[in-house]
PDB file of N, CA and C in Angstrom:
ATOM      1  N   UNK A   1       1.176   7.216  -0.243  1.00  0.00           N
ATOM      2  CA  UNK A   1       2.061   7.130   0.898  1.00  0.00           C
ATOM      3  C   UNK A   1       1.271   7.547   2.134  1.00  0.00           C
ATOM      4  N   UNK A   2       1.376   6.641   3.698  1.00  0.00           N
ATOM      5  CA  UNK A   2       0.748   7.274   4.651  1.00  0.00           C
ATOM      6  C   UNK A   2       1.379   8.991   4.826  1.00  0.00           C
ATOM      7  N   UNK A   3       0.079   9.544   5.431  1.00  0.00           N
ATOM      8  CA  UNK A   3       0.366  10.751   5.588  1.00  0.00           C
ATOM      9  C   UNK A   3       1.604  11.000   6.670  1.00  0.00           C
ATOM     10  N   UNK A   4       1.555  10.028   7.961  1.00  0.00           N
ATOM     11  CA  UNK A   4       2.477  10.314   8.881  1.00  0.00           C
ATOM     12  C   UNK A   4       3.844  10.412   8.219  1.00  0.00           C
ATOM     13  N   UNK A   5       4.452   9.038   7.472  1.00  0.00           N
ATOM     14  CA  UNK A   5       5.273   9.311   6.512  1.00  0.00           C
ATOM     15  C   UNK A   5       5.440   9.568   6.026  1.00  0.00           C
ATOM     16  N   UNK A   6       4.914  10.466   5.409  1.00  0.00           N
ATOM     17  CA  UNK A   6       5.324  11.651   4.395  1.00  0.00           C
ATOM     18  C   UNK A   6       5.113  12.710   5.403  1.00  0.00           C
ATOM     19  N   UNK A   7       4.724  13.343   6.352  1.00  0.00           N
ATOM     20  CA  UNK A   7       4.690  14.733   6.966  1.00  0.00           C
ATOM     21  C   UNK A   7       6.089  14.536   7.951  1.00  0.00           C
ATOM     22  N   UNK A   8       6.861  13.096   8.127  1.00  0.00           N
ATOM     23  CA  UNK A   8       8.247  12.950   9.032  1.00  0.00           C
ATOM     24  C   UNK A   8       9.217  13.198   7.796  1.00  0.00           C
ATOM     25  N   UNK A   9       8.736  12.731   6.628  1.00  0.00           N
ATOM     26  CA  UNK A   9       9.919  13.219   5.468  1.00  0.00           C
ATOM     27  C   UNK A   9      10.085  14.598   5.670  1.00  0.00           C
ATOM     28  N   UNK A  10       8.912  15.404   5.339  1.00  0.00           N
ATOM     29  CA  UNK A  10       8.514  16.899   5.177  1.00  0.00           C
ATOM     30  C   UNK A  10       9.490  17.763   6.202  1.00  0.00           C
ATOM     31  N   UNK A  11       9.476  17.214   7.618  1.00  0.00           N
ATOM     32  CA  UNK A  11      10.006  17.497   8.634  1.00  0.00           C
ATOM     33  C   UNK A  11      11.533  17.344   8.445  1.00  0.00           C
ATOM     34  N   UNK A  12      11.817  16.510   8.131  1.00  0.00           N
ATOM     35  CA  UNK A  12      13.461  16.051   7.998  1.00  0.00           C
ATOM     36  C   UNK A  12      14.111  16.999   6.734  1.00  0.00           C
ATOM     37  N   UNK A  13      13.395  16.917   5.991  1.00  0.00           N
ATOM     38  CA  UNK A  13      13.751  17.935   4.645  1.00  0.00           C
ATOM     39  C   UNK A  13      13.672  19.645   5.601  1.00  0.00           C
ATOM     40  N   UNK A  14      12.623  19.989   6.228  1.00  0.00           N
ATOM     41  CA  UNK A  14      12.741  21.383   6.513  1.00  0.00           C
ATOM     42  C   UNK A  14      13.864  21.531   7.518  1.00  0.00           C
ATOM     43  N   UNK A  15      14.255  20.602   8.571  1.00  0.00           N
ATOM     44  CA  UNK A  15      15.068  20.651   9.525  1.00  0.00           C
ATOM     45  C   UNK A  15      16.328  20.862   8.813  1.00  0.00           C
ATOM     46  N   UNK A  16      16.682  19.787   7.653  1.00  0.00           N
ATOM     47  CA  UNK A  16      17.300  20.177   6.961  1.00  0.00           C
ATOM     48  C   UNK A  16      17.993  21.626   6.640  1.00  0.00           C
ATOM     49  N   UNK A  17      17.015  22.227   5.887  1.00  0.00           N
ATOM     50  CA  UNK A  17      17.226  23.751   5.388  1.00  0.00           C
ATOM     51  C   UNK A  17      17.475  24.966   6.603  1.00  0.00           C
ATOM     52  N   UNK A  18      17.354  24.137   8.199  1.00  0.00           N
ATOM     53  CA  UNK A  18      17.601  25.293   9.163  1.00  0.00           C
ATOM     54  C   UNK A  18      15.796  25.483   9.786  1.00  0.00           C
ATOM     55  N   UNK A  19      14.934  25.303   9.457  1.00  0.00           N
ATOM     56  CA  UNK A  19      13.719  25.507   9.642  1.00  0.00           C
ATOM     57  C   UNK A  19      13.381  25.163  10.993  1.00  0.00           C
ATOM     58  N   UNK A  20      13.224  25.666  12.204  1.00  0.00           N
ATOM     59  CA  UNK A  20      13.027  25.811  13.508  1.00  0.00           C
ATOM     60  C   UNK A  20      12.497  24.675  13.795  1.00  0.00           C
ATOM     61  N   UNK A  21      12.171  24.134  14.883  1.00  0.00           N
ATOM     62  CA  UNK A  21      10.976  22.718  15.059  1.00  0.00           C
ATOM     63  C   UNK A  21      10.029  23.314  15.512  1.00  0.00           C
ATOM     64  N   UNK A  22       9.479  24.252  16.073  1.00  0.00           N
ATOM     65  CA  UNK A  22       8.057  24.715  16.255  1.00  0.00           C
ATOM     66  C   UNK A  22       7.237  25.185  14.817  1.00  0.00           C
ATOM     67  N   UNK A  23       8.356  25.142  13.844  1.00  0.00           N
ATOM     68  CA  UNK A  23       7.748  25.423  12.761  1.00  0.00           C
ATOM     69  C   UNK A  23       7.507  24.150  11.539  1.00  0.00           C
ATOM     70  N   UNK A  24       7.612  23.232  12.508  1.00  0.00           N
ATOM     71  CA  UNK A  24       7.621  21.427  11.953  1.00  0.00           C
ATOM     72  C   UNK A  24       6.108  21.270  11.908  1.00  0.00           C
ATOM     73  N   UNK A  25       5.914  20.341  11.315  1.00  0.00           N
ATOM     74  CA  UNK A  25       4.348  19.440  11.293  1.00  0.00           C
ATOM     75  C   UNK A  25       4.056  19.128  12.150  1.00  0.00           C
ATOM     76  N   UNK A  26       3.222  19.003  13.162  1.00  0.00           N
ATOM     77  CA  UNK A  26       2.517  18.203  14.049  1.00  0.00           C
ATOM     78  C   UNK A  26       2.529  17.030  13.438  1.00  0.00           C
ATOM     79  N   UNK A  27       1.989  16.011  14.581  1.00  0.00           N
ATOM     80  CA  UNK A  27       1.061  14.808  14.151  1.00  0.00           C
ATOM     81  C   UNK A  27      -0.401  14.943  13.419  1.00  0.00           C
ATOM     82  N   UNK A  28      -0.649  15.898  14.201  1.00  0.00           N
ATOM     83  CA  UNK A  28      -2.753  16.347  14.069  1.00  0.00           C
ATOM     84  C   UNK A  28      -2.588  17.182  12.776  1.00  0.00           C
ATOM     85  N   UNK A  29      -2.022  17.812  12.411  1.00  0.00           N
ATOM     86  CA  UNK A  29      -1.531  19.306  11.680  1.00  0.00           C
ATOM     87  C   UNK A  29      -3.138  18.511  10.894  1.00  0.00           C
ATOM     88  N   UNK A  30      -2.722  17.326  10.341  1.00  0.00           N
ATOM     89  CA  UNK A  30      -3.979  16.944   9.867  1.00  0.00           C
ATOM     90  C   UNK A  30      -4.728  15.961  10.123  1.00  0.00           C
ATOM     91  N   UNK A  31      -6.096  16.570  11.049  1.00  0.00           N
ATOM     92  CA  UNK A  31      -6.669  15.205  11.775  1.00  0.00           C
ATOM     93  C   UNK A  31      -6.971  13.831  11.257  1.00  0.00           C
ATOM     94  N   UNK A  32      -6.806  12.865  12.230  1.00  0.00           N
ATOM     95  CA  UNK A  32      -7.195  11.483  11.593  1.00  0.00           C
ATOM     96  C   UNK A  32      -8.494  11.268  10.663  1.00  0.00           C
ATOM     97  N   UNK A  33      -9.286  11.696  11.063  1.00  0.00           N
ATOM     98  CA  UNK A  33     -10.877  11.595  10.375  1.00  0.00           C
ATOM     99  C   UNK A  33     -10.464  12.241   9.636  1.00  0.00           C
ATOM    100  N   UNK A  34      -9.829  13.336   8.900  1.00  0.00           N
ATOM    101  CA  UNK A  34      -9.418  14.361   7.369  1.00  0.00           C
ATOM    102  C   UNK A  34      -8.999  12.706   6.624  1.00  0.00           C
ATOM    103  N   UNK A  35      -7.899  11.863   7.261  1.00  0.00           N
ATOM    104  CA  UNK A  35      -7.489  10.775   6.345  1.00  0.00           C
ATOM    105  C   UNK A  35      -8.371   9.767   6.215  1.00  0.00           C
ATOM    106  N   UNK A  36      -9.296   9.483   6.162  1.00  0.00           N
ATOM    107  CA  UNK A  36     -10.010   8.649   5.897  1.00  0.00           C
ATOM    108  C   UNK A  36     -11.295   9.135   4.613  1.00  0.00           C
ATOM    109  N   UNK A  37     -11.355  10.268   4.063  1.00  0.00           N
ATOM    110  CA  UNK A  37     -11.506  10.976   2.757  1.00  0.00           C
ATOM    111  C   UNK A  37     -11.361  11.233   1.780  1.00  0.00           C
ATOM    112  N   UNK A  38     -10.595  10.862   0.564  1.00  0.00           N
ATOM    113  CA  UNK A  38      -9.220  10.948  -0.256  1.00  0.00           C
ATOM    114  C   UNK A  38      -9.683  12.757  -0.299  1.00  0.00           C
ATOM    115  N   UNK A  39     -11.357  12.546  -1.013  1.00  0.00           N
ATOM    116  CA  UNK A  39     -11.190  14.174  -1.305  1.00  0.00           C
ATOM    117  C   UNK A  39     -10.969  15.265   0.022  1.00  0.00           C
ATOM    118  N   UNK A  40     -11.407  14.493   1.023  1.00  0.00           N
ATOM    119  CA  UNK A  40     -11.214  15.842   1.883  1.00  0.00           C
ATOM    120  C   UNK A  40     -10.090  15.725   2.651  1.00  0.00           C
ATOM    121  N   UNK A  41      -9.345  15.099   1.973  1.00  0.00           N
ATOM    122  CA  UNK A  41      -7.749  15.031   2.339  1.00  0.00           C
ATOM    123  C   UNK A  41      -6.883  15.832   1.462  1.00  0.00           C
ATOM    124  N   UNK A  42      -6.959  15.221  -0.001  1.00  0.00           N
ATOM    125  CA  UNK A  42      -6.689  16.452  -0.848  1.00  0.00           C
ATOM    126  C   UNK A  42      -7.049  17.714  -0.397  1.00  0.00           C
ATOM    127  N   UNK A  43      -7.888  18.500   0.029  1.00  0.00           N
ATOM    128  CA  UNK A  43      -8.424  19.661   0.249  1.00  0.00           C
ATOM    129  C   UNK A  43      -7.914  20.208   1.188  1.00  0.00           C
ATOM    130  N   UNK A  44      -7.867  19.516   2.146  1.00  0.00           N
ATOM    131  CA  UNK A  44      -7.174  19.743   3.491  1.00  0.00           C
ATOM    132  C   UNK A  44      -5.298  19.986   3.123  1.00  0.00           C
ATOM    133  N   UNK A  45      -5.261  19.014   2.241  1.00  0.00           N
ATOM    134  CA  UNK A  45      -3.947  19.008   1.794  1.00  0.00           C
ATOM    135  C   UNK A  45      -3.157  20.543   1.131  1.00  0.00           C
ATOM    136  N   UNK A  46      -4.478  20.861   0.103  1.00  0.00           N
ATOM    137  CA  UNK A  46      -4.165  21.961  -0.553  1.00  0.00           C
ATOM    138  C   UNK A  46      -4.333  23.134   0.635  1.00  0.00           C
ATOM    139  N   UNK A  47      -5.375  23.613   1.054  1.00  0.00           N
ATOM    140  CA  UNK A  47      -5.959  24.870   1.825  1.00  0.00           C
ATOM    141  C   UNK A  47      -4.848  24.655   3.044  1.00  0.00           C
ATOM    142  N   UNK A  48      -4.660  23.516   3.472  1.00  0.00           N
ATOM    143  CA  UNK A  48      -3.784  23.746   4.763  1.00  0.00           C
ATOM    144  C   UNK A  48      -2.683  23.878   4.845  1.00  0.00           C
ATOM    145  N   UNK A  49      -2.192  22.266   4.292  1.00  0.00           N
ATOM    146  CA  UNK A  49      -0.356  22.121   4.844  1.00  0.00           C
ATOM    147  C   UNK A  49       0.367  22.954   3.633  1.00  0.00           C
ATOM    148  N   UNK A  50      -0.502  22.844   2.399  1.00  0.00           N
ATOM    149  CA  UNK A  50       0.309  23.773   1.125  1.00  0.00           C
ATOM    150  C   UNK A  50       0.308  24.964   1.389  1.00  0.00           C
ATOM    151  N   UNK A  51      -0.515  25.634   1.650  1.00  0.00           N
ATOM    152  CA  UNK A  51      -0.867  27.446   2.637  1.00  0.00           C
ATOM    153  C   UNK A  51       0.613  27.556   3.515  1.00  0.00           C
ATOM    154  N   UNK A  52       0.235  26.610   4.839  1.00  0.00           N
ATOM    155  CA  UNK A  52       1.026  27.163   5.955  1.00  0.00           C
ATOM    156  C   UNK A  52       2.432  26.602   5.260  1.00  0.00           C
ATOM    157  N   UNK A  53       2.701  25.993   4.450  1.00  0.00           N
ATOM    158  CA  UNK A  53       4.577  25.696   4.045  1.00  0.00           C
ATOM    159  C   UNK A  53       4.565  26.985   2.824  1.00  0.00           C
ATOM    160  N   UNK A  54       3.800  27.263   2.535  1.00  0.00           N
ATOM    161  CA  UNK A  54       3.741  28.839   1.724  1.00  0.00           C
ATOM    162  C   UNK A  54       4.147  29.785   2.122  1.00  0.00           C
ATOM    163  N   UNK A  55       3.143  30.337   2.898  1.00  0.00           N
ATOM    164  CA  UNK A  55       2.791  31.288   4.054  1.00  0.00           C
ATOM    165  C   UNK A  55       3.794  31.391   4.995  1.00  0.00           C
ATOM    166  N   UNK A  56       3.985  30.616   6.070  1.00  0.00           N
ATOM    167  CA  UNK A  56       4.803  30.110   7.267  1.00  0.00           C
ATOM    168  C   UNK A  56       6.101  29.980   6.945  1.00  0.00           C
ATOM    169  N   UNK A  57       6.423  28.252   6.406  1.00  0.00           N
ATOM    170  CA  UNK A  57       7.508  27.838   6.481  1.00  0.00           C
ATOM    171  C   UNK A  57       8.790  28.638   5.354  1.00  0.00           C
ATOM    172  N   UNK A  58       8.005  28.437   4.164  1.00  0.00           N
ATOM    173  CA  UNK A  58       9.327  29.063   3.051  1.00  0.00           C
ATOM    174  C   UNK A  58      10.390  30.360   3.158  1.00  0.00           C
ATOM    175  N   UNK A  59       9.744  30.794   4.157  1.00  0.00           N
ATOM    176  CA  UNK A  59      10.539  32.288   4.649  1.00  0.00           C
ATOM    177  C   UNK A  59      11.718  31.480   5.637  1.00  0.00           C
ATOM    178  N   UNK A  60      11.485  31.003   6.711  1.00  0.00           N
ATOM    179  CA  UNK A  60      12.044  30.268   7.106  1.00  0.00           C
ATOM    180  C   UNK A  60      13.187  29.475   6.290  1.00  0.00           C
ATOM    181  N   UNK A  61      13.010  28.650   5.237  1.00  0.00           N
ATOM    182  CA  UNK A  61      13.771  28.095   4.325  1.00  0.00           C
ATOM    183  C   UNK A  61      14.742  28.127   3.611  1.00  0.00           C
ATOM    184  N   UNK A  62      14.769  29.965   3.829  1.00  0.00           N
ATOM    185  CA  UNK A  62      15.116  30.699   2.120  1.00  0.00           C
ATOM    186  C   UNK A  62      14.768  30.286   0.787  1.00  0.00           C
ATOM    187  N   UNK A  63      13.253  30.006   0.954  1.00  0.00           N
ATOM    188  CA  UNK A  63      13.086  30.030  -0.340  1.00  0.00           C
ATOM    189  C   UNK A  63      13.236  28.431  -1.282  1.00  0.00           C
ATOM    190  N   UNK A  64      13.259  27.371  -0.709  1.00  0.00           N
ATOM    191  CA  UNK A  64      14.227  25.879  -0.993  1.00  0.00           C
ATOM    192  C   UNK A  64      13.131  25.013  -0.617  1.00  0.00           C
ATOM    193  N   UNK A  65      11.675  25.406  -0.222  1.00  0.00           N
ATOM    194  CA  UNK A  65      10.719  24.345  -0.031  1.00  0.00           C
ATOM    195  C   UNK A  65      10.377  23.912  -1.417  1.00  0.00           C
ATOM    196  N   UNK A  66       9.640  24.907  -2.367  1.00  0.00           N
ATOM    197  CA  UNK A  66       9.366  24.661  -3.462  1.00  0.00           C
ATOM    198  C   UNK A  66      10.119  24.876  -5.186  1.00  0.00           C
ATOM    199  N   UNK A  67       9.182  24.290  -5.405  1.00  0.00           N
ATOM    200  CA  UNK A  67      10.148  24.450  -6.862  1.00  0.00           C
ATOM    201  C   UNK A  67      10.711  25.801  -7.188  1.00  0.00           C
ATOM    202  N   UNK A  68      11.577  26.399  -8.164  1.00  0.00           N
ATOM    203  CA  UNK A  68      11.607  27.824  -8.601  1.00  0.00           C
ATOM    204  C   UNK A  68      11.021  27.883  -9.417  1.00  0.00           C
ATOM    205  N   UNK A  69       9.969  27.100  -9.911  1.00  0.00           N
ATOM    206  CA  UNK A  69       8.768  27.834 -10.602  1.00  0.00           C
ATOM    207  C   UNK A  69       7.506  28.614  -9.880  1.00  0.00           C
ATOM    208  N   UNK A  70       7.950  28.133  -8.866  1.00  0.00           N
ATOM    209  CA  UNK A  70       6.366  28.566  -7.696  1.00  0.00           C
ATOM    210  C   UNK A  70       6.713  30.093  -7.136  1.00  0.00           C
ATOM    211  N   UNK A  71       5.706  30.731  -7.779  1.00  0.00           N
ATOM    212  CA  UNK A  71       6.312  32.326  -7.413  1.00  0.00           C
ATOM    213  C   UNK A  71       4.813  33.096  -6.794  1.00  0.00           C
ATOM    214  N   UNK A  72       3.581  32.144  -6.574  1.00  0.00           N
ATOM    215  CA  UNK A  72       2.887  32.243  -5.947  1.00  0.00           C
ATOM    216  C   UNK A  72       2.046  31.449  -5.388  1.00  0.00           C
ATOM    217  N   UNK A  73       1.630  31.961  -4.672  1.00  0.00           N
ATOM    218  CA  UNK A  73       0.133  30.816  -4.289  1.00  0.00           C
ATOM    219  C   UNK A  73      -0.417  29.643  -5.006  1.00  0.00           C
ATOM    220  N   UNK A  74      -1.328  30.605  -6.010  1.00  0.00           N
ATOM    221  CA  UNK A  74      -2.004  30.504  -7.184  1.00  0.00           C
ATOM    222  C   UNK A  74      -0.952  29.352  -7.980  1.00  0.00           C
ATOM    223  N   UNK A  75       0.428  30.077  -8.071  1.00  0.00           N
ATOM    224  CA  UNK A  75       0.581  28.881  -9.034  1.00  0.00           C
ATOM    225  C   UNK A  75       1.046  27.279  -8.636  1.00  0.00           C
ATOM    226  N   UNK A  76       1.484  27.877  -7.540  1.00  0.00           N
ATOM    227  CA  UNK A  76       1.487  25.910  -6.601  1.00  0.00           C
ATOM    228  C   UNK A  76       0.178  25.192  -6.589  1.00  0.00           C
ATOM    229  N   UNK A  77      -0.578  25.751  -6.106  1.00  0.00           N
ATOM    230  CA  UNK A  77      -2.052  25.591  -6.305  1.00  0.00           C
ATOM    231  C   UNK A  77      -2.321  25.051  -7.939  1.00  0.00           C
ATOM    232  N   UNK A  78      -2.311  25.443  -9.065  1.00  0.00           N
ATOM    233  CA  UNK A  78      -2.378  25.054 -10.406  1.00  0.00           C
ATOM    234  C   UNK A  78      -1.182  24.196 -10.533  1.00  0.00           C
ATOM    235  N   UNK A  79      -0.245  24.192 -10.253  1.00  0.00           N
ATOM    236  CA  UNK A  79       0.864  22.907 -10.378  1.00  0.00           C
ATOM    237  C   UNK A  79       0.636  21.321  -9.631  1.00  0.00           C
ATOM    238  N   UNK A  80      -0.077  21.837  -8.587  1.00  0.00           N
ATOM    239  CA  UNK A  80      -0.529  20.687  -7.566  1.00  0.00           C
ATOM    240  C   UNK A  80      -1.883  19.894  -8.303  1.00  0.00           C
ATOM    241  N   UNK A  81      -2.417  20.614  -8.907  1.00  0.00           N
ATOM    242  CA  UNK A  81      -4.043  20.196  -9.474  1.00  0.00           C
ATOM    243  C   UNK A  81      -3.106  19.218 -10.567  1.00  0.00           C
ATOM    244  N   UNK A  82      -2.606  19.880 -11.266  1.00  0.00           N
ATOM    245  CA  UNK A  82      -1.916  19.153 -12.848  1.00  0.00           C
ATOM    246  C   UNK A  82      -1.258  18.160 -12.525  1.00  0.00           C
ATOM    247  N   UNK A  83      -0.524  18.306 -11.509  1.00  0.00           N
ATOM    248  CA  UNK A  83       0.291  16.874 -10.799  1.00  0.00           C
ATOM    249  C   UNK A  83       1.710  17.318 -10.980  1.00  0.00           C
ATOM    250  N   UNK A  84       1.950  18.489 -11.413  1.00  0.00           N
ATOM    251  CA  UNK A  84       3.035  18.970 -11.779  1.00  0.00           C
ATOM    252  C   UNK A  84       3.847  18.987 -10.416  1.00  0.00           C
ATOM    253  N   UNK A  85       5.262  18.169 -10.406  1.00  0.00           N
ATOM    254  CA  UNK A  85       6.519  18.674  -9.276  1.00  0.00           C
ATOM    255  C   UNK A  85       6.291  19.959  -8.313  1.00  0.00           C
ATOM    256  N   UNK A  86       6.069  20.033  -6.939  1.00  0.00           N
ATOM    257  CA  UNK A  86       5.787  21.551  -6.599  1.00  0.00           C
ATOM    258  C   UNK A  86       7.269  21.469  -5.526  1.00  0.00           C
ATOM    259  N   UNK A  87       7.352  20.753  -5.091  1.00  0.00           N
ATOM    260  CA  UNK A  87       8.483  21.054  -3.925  1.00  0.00           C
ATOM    261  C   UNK A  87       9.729  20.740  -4.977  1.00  0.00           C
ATOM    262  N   UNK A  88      10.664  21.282  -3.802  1.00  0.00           N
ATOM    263  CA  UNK A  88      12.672  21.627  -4.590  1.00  0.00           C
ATOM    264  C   UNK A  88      12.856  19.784  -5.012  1.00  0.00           C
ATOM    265  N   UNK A  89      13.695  20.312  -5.926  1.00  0.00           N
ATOM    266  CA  UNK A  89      13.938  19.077  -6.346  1.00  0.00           C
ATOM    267  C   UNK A  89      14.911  17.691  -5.231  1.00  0.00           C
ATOM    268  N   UNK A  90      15.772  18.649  -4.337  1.00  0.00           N
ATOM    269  CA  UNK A  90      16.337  18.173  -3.148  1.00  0.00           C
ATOM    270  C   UNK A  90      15.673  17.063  -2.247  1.00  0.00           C
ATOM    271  N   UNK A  91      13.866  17.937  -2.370  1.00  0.00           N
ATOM    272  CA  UNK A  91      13.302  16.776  -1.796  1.00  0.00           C
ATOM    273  C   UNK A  91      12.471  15.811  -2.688  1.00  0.00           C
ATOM    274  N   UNK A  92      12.550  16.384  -3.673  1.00  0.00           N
ATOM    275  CA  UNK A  92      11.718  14.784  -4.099  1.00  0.00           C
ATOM    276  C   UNK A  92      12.654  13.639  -4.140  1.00  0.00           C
ATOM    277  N   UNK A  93      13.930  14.137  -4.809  1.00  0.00           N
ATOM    278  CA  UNK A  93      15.334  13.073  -4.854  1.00  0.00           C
ATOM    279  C   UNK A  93      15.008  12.291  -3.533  1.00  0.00           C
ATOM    280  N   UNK A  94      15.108  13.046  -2.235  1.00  0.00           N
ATOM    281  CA  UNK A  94      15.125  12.210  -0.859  1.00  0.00           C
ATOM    282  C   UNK A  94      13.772  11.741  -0.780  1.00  0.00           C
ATOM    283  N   UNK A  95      12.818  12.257  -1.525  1.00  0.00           N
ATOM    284  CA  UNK A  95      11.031  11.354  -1.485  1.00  0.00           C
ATOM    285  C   UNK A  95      10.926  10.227  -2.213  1.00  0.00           C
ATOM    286  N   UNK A  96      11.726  10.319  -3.723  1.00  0.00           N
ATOM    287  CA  UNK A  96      11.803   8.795  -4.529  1.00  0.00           C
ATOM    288  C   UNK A  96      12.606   8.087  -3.568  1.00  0.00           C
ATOM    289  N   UNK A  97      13.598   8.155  -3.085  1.00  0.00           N
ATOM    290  CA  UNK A  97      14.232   7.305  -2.147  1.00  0.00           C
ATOM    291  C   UNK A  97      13.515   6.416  -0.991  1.00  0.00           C
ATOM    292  N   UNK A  98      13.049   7.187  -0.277  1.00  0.00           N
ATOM    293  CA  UNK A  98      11.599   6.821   0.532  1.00  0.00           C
ATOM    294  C   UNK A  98      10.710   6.054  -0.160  1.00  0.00           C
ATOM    295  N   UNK A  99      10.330   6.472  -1.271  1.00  0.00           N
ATOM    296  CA  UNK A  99       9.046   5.776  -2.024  1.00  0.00           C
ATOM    297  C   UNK A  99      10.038   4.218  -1.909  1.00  0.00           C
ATOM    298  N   UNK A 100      11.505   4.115  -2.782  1.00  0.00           N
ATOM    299  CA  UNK A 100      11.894   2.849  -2.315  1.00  0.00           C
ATOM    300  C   UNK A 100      12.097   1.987  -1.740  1.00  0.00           C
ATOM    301  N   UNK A 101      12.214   2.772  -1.109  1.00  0.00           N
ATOM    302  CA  UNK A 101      12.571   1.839   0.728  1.00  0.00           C
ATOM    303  C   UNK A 101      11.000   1.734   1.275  1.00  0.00           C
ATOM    304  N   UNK A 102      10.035   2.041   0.724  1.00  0.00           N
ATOM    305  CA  UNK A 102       8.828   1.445   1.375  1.00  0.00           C
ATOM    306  C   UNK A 102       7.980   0.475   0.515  1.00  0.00           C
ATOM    307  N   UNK A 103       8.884   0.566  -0.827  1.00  0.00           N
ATOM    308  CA  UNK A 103       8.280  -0.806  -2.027  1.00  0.00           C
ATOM    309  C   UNK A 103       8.831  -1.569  -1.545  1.00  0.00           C
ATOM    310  N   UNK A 104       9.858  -1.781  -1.280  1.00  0.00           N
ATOM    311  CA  UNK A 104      10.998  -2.781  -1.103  1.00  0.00           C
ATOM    312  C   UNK A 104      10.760  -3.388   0.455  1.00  0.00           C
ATOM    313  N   UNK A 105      10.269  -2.709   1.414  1.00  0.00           N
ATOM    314  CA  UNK A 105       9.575  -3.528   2.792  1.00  0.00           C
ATOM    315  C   UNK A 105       8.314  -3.970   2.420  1.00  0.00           C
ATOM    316  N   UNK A 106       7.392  -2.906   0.981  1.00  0.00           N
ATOM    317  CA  UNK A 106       5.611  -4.368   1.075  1.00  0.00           C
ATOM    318  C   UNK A 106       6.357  -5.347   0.672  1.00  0.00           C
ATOM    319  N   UNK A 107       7.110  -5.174  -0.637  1.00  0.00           N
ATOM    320  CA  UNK A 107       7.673  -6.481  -1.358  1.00  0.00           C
ATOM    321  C   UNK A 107       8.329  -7.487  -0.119  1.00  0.00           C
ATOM    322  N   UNK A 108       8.905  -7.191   0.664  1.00  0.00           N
ATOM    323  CA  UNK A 108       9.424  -8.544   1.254  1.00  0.00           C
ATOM    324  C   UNK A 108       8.299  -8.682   2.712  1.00  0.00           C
ATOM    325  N   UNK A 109       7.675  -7.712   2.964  1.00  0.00           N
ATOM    326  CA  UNK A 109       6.479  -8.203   3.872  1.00  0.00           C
ATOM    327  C   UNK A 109       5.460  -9.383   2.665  1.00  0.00           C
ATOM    328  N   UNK A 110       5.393  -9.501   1.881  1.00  0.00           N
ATOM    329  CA  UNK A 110       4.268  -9.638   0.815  1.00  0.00           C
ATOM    330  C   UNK A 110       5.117 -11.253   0.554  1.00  0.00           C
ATOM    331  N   UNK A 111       6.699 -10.886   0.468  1.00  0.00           N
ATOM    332  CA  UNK A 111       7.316 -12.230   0.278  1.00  0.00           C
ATOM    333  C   UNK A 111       7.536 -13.391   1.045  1.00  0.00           C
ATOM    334  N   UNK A 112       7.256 -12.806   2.770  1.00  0.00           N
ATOM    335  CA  UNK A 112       7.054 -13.247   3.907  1.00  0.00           C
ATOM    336  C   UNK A 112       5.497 -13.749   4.349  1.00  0.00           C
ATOM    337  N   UNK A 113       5.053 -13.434   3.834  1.00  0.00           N
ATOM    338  CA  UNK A 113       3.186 -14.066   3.946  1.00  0.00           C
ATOM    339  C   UNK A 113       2.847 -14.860   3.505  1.00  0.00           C
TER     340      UNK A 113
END
C-alpha cells in the first residue's frame, strides 16, 4: 500500500480515538527518498513511526493503537518482524476495507485500459 495512504488511514483511525492533530502524521514524518528503499523503509518504518505511535501517540489513545498483546516495545518490534497483527483490531477491520476499495479501483482502472 502507498505510504501516503496508509499514514491518512493511520490518521483517521487516531483522530478517531480522540488523538490531537499535532499528534497526527505529517506528510514527511517519512521522507520521500526513505520510500524508494523497501529495506530502508521498513527500518524507518520500525525505528520511527512504530517508536513515536509507541512512545507519543498510545498515551494519547488510551491504549487502542495496538494490539493487547503489545505490552512493550520489544514485543511490537518481534510481532512486526513475524508479520504478526500489531495494531487494535478496530483498525485493521477499517485497513482490510481500504485494502478493498483500492483492489477494486486497480481492477477497474486495469478494466478501463
Amino acid at each position: 500500500m502507498e505510504w501516503n495512504i496508509f499514514r491518512k488511514e493511520i490518521n483517521d483511525f487516531l483522530s478517531s480515538l480522540g488523538v490531537r492533530e499535532d499528534k497526527l502524521i505529517g506528510p514527511f514524518f517519512i521522507k520521500p527518498k526513505i520510500l524508494e528503499d523497501q529495506s530502508v523503509f521498513d527500518q524507518t518504518f520500525k525505528n520511527k513511526l512504530l517508536m513515536y505511535l509507541y512512545e507519543d501517540v498510545e498515551k494519547y489513545a488510551s491504549g487502542k493503537v495496538f494490539s493487547d498483546n503489545v505490552s512493550r516495545f520489544s514485543d511490537l518490534l518481534k510481532m512486526y518482524e513475524k508479520g504478526i497483527n500489531i495494531f487494535d483490531s478496530v483498525f485493521e477491520i477499517k485497513n482490510e476495507a481500504l485494502y478493498d476499495r483500492l483492489n477494486i479501483a486497480e481492477e477497474s482502472e486495469e478494466y478501463r485500459s
